[in-house]
C-alpha atoms as a PDB file:
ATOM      1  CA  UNK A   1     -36.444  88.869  31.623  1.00  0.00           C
ATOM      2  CA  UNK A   2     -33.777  87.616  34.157  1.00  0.00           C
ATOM      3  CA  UNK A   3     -36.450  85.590  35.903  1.00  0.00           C
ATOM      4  CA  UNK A   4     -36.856  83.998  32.945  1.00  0.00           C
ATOM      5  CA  UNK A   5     -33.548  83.097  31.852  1.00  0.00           C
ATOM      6  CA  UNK A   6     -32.896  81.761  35.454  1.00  0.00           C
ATOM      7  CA  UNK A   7     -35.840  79.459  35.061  1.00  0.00           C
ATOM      8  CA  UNK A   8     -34.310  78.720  31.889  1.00  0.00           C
ATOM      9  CA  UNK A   9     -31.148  77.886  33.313  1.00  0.00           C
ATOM     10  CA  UNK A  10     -32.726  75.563  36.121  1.00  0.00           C
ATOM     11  CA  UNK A  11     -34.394  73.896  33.850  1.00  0.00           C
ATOM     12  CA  UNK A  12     -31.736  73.458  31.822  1.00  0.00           C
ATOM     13  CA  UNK A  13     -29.621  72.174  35.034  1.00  0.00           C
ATOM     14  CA  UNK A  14     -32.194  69.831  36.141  1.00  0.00           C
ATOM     15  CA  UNK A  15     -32.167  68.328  32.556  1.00  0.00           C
ATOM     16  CA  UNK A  16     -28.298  67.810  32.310  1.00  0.00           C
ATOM     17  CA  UNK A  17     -28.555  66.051  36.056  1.00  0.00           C
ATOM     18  CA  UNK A  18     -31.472  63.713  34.526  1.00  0.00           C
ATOM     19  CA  UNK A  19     -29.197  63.115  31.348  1.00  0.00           C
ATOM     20  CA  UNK A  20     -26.182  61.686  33.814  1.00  0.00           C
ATOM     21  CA  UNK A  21     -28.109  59.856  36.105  1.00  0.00           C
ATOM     22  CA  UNK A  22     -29.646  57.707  33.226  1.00  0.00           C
ATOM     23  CA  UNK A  23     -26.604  57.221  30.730  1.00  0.00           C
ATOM     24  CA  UNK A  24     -23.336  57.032  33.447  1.00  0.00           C
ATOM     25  CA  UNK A  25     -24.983  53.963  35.254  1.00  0.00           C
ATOM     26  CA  UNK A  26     -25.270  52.471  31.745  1.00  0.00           C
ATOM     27  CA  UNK A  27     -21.613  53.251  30.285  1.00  0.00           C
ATOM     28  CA  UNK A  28     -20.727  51.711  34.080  1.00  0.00           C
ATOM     29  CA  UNK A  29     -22.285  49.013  33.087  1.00  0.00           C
ATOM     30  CA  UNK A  30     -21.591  48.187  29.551  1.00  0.00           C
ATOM     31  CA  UNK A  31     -18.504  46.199  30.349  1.00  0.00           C
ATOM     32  CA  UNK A  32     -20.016  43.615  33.111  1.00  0.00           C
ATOM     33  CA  UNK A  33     -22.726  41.673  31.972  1.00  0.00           C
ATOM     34  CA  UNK A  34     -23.099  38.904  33.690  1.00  0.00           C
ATOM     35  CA  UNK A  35     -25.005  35.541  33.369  1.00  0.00           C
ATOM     36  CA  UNK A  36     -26.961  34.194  36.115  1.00  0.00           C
ATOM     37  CA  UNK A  37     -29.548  31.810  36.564  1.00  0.00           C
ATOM     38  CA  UNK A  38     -33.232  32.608  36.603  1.00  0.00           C
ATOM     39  CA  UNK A  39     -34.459  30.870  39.491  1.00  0.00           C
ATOM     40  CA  UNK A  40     -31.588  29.494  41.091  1.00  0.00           C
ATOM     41  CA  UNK A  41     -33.733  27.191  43.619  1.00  0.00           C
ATOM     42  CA  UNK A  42     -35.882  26.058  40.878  1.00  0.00           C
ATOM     43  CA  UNK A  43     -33.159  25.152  38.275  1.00  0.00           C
ATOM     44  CA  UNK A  44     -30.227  23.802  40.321  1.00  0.00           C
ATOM     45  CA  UNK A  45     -33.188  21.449  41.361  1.00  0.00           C
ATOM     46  CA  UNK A  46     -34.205  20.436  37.726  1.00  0.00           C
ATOM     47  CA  UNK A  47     -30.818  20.221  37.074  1.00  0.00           C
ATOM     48  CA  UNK A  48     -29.385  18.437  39.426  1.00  0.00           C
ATOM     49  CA  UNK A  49     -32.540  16.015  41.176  1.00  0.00           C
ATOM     50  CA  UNK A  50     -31.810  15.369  44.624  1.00  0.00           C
ATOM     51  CA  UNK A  51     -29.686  18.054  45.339  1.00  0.00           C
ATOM     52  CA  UNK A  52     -30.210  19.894  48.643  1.00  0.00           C
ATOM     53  CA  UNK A  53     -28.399  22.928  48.399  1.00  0.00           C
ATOM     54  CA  UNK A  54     -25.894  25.282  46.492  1.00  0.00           C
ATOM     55  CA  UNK A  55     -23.181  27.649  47.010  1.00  0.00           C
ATOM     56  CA  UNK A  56     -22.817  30.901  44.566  1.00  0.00           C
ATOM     57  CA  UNK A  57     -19.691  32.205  43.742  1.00  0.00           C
ATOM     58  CA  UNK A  58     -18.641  35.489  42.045  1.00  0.00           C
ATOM     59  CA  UNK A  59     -15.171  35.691  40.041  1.00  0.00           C
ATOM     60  CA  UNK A  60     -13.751  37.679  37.031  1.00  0.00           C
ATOM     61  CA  UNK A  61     -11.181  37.623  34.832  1.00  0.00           C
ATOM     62  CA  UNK A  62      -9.967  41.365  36.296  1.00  0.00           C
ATOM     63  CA  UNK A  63      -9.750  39.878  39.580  1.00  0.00           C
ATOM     64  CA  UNK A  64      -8.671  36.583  38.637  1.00  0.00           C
ATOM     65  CA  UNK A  65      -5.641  37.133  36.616  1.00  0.00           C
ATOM     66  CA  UNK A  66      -5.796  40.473  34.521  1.00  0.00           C
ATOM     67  CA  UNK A  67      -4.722  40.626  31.106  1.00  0.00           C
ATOM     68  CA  UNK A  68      -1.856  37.540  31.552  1.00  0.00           C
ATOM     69  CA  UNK A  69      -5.583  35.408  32.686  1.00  0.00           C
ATOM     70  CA  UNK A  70      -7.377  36.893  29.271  1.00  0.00           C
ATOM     71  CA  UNK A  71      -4.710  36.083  27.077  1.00  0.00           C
ATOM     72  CA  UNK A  72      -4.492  32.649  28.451  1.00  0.00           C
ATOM     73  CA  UNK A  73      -8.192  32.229  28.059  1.00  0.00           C
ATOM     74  CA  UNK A  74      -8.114  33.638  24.444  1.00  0.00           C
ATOM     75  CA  UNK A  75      -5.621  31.674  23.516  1.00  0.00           C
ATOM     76  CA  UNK A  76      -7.241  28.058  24.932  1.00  0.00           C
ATOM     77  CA  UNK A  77     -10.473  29.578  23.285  1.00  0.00           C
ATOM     78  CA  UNK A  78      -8.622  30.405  19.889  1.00  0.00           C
ATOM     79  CA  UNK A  79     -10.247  33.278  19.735  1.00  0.00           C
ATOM     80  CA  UNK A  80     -10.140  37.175  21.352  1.00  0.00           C
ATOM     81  CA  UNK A  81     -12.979  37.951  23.281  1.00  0.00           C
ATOM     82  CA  UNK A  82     -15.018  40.994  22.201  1.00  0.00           C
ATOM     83  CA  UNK A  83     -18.066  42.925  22.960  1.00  0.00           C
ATOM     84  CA  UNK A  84     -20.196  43.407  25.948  1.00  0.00           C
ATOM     85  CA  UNK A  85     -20.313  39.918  27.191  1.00  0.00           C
ATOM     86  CA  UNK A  86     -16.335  39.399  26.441  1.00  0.00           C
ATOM     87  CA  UNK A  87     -15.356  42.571  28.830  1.00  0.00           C
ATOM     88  CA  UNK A  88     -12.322  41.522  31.311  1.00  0.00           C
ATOM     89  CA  UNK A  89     -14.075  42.468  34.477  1.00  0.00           C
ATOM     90  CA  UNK A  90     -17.644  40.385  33.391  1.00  0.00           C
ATOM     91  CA  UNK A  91     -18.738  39.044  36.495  1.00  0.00           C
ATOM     92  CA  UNK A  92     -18.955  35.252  36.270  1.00  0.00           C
ATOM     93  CA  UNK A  93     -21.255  33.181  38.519  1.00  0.00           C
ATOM     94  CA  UNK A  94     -20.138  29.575  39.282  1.00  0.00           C
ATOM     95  CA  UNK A  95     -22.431  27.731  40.858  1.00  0.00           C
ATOM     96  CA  UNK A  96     -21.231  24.834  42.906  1.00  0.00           C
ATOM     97  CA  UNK A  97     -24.343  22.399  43.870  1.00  0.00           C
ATOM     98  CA  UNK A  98     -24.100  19.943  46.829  1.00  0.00           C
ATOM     99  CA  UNK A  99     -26.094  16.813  48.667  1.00  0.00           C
ATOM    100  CA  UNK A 100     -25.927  16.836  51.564  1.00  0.00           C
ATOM    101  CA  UNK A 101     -22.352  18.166  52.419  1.00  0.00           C
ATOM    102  CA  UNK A 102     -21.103  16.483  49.489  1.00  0.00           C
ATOM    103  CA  UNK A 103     -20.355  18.310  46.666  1.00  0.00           C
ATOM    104  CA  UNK A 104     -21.675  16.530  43.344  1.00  0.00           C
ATOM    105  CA  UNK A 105     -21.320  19.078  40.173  1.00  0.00           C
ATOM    106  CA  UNK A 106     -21.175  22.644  38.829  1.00  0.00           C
ATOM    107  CA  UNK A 107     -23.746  25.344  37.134  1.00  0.00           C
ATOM    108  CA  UNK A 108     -22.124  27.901  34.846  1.00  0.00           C
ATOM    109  CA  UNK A 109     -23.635  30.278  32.105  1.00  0.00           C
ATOM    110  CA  UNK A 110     -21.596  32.062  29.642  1.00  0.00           C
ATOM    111  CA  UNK A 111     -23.443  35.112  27.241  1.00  0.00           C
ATOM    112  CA  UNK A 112     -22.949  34.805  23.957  1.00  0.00           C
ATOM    113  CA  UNK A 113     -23.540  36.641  20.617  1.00  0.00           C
ATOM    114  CA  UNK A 114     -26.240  35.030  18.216  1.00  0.00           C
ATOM    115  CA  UNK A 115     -27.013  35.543  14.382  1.00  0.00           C
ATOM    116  CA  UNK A 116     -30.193  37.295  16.019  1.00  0.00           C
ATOM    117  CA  UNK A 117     -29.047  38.862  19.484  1.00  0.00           C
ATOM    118  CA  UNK A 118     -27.874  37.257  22.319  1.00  0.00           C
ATOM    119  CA  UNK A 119     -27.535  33.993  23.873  1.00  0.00           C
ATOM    120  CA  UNK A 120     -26.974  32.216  27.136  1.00  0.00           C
ATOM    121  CA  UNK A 121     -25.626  28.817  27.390  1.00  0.00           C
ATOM    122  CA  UNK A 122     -25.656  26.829  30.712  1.00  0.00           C
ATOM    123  CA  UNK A 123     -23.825  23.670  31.366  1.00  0.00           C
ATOM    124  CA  UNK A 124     -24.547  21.744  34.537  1.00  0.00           C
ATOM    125  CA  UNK A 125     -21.342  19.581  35.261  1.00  0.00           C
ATOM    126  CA  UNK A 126     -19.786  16.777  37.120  1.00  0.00           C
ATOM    127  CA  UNK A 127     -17.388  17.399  39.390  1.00  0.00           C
ATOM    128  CA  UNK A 128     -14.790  16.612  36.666  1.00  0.00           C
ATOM    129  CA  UNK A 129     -16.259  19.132  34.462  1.00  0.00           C
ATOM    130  CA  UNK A 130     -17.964  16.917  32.225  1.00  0.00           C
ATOM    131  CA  UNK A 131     -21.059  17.691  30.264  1.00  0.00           C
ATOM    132  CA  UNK A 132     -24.468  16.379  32.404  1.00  0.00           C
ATOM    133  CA  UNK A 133     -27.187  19.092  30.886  1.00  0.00           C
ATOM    134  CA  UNK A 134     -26.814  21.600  28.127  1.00  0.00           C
ATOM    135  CA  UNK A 135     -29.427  23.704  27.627  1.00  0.00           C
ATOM    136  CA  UNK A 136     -30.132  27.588  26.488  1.00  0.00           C
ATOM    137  CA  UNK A 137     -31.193  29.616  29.053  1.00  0.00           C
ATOM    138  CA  UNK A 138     -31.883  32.916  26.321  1.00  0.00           C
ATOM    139  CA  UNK A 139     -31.773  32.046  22.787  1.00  0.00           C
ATOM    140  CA  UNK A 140     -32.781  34.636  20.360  1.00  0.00           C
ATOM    141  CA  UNK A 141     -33.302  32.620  16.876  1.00  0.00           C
ATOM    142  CA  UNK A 142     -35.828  32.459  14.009  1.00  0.00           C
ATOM    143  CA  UNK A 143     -34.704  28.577  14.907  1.00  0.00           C
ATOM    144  CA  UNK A 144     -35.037  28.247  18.442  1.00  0.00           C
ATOM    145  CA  UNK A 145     -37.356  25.678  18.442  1.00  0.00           C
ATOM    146  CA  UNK A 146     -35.075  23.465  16.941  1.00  0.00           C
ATOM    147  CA  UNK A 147     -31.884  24.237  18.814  1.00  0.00           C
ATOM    148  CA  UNK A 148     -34.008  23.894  22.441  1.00  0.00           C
ATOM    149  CA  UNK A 149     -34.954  20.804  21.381  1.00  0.00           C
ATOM    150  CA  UNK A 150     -33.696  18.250  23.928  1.00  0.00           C
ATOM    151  CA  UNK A 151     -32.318  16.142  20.873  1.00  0.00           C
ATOM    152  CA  UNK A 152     -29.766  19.305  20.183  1.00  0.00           C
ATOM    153  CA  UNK A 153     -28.697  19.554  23.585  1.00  0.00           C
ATOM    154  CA  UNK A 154     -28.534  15.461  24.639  1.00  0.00           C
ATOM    155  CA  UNK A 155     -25.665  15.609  21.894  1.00  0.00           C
ATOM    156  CA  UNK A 156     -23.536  17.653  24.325  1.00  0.00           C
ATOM    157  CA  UNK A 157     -24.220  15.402  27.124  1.00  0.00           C
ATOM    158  CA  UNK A 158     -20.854  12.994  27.988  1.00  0.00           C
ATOM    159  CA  UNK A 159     -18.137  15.734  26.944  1.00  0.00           C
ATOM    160  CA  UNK A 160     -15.493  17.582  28.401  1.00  0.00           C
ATOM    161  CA  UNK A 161     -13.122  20.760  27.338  1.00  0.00           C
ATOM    162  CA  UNK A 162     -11.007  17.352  26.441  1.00  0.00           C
ATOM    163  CA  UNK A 163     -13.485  16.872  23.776  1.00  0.00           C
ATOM    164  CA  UNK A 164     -13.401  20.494  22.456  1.00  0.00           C
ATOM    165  CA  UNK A 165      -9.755  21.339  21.805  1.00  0.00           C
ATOM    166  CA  UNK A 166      -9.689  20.752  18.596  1.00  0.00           C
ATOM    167  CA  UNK A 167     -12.903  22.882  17.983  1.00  0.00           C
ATOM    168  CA  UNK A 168     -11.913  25.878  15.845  1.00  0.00           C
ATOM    169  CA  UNK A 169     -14.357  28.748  17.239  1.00  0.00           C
ATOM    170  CA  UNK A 170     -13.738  30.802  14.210  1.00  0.00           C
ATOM    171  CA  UNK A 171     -14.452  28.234  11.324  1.00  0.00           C
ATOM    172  CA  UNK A 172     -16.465  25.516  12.680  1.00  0.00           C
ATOM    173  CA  UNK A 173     -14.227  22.650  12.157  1.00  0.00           C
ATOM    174  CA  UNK A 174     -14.093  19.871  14.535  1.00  0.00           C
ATOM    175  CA  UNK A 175     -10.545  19.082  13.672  1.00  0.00           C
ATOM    176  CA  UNK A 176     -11.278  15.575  12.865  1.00  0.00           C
ATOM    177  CA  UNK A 177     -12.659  15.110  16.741  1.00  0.00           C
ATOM    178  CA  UNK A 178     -15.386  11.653  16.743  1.00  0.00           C
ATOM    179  CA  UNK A 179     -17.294  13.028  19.213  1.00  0.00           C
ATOM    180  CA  UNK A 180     -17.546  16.314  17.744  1.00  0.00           C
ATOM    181  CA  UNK A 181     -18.905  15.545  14.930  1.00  0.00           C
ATOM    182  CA  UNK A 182     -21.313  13.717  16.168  1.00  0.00           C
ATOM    183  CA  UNK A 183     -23.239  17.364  17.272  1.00  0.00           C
ATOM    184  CA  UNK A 184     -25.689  17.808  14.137  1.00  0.00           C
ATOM    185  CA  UNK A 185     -26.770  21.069  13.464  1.00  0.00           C
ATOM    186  CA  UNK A 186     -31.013  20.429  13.907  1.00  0.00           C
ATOM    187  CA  UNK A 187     -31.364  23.089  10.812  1.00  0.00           C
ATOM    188  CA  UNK A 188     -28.697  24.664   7.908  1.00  0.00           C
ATOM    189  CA  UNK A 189     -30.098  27.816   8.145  1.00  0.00           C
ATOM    190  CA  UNK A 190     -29.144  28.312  11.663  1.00  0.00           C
ATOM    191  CA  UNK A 191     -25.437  27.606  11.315  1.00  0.00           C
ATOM    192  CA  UNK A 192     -24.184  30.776  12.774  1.00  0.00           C
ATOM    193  CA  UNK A 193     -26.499  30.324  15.959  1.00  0.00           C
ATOM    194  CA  UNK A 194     -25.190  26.222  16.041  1.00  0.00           C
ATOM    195  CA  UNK A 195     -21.621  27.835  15.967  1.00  0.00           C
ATOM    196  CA  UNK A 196     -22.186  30.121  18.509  1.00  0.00           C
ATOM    197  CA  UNK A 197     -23.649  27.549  20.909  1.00  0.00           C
ATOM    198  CA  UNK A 198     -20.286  25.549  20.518  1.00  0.00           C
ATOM    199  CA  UNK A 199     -18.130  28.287  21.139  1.00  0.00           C
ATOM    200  CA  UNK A 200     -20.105  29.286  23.689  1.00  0.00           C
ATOM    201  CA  UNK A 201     -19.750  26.097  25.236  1.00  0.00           C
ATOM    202  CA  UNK A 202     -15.859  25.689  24.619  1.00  0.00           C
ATOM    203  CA  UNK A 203     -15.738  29.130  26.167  1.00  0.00           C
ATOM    204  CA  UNK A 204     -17.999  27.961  29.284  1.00  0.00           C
ATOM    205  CA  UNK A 205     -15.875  24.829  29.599  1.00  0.00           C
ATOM    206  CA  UNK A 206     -12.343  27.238  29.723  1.00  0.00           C
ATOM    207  CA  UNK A 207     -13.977  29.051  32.228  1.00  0.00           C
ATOM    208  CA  UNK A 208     -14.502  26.811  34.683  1.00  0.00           C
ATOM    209  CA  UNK A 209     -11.354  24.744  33.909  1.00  0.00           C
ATOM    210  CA  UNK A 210      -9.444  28.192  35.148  1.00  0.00           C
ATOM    211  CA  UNK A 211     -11.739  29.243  37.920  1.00  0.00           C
ATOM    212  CA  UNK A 212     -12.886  25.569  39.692  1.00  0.00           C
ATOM    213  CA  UNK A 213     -11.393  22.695  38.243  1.00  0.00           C
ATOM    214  CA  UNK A 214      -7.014  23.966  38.403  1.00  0.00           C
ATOM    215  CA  UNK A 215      -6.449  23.923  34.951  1.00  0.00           C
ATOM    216  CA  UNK A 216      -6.878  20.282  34.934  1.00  0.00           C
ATOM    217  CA  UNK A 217      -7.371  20.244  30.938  1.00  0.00           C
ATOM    218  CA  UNK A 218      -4.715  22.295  30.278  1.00  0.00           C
ATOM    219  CA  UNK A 219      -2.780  20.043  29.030  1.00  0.00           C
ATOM    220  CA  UNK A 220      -4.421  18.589  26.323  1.00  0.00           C
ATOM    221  CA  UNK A 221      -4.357  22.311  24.959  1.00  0.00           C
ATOM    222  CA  UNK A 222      -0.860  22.150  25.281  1.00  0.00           C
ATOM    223  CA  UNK A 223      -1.067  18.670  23.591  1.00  0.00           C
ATOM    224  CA  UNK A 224      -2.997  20.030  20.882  1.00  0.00           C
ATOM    225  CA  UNK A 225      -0.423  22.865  20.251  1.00  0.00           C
ATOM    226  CA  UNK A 226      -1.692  25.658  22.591  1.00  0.00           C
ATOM    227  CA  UNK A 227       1.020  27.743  24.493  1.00  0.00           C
ATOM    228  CA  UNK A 228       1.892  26.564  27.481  1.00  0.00           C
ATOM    229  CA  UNK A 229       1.166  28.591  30.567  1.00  0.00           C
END
C-alpha cells in the first residue's frame, strides 16, 4: 500500500514537472511576439533587386523608451496598443538593406489583429521612410485573394507616415487626406481586414520613424494636433 501511493506520488510529480515545462515557456512568451521575415536572403532580394547584403537589428519599446516611448507611440498611432502583438517588450526586427556599402532602404513587419486571426504587414522603404513595397507576409481572410492582390498593395506604394497622420485607426477616416483616399478597399465585406492593414501600416511607419529615421515625421503629428514630445 505505501509502495503504491509513492508511485502515485511520483507519478503525480513527474506530471506537475511536465505541466510547467510546457505552459511557463508559453506565459514567457505571450508578451513578445515578434515579426520577422521568412527567408530573409530570399525576400530582401525580391524586395530590394540588386541589393547585396543586409544588416538585422533587434529593438523594443521596453528597451527603447519604456512606458514615456509607448505613450508616445500610442498617441502618434491614436490608438493604445493591446494584445499579444501590442506587448511593450515585442521584439521588433528592422531590417536595414545595403549595396554595396551603401545603404539604400529599410524592411520592417508589424503583427496585426485581423477580422479572421492575425496579420503581418511588411513595408520595404527608402531611406526616407517612404513606401517602395507593401505586401502581407500572413494574412488570415475569407478575402485574401483580393487584398494580396498587387493592385491593393501598389496603392500604398509613394507614401510616407506624412501621408498617414490624419488616418484615424479607430474609425477609418482619412481625414480628408488625397492620397488616402485614393487606397480602395478591393472588397466591402472585408472592411475590418482593409482597416487593419492601414493601421497596421500607420503603426509600422511610427515604428520606424522612432527607432531609424529620428523622429523625422514628428512634426507633422504635432502639426496635425498630436502632443508634442
Amino acid at each position: 500500500m505505501n509502495s503504491g501511493g509513492a508511485d502515485m506520488h511520483k507519478k503525480t510529480r513527474i506530471l506537475w514537472l511536465l505541466f510547467l515545462l510546457l505552459v511557463l515557456p508559453a506565459r514567457e512568451s505571450r508578451g513578445a511576439v515578434g515579426c520577422d521575415l521568412n527567408d530573409p536572403d530570399r525576400d530582401v532580394a525580391r524586395l530590394f533587386p540588386g541589393s547585396t547584403g543586409f544588416k538585422t537589428n533587434y529593438v523594443s519599446i521596453d528597451k527603447k523608451g519604456g512606458p514615456a516611448l509607448l505613450a508616445q507611440i500610442e498617441d502618434r498611432l491614436g490608438d493604445q496598443f493591446q494584445g499579444l502583438y501590442e506587448t511593450i517588450d515585442v521584439p521588433y526586427t528592422l531590417y536595414e538593406v545595403f549595396k554595396g556599402k551603401e545603404k539604400i532602404g529599410y524592411i520592417h513587419g508589424v503583427n496585426e489583429k485581423g477580422q479572421y486571426g492575425g496579420l503581418q504587414v511588411f513595408l520595404a522603404l527608402d531611406l526616407n521612410g517612404v513606401i517602395k513595397t507593401f505586401y502581407f507576409q500572413k494574412l488570415t481572410s475569407k478575402y485574401g485573394r483580393e487584398l494580396r492582390d498587387s493592385t491593393f498593395g501598389d496603392q500604398f506604394v509613394g507614401l510616407s507616415l506624412k501621408d498617414f497622420y490624419r488616418y484615424d485607426v479607430k474609425t477609418g477616416s482619412t481625414g480628408g487626406d488625397a492620397a488616402l483616399e485614393k487606397i480602395k478597399n478591393p472588397v466591402p465585406e472585408a472592411e475590418p481586414d482593409f482597416k487593419a492593414a492601414l493601421r497596421a501600416t500607420k503603426k509600422n511607419l511610427i515604428l520606424v520613424d522612432e527607432f531609424i529615421l529620428d523622429n523625422k515625421y514628428l512634426p507633422y503629428h504635432q502639426a496635425a494636433g498630436g502632443t508634442k514630445s
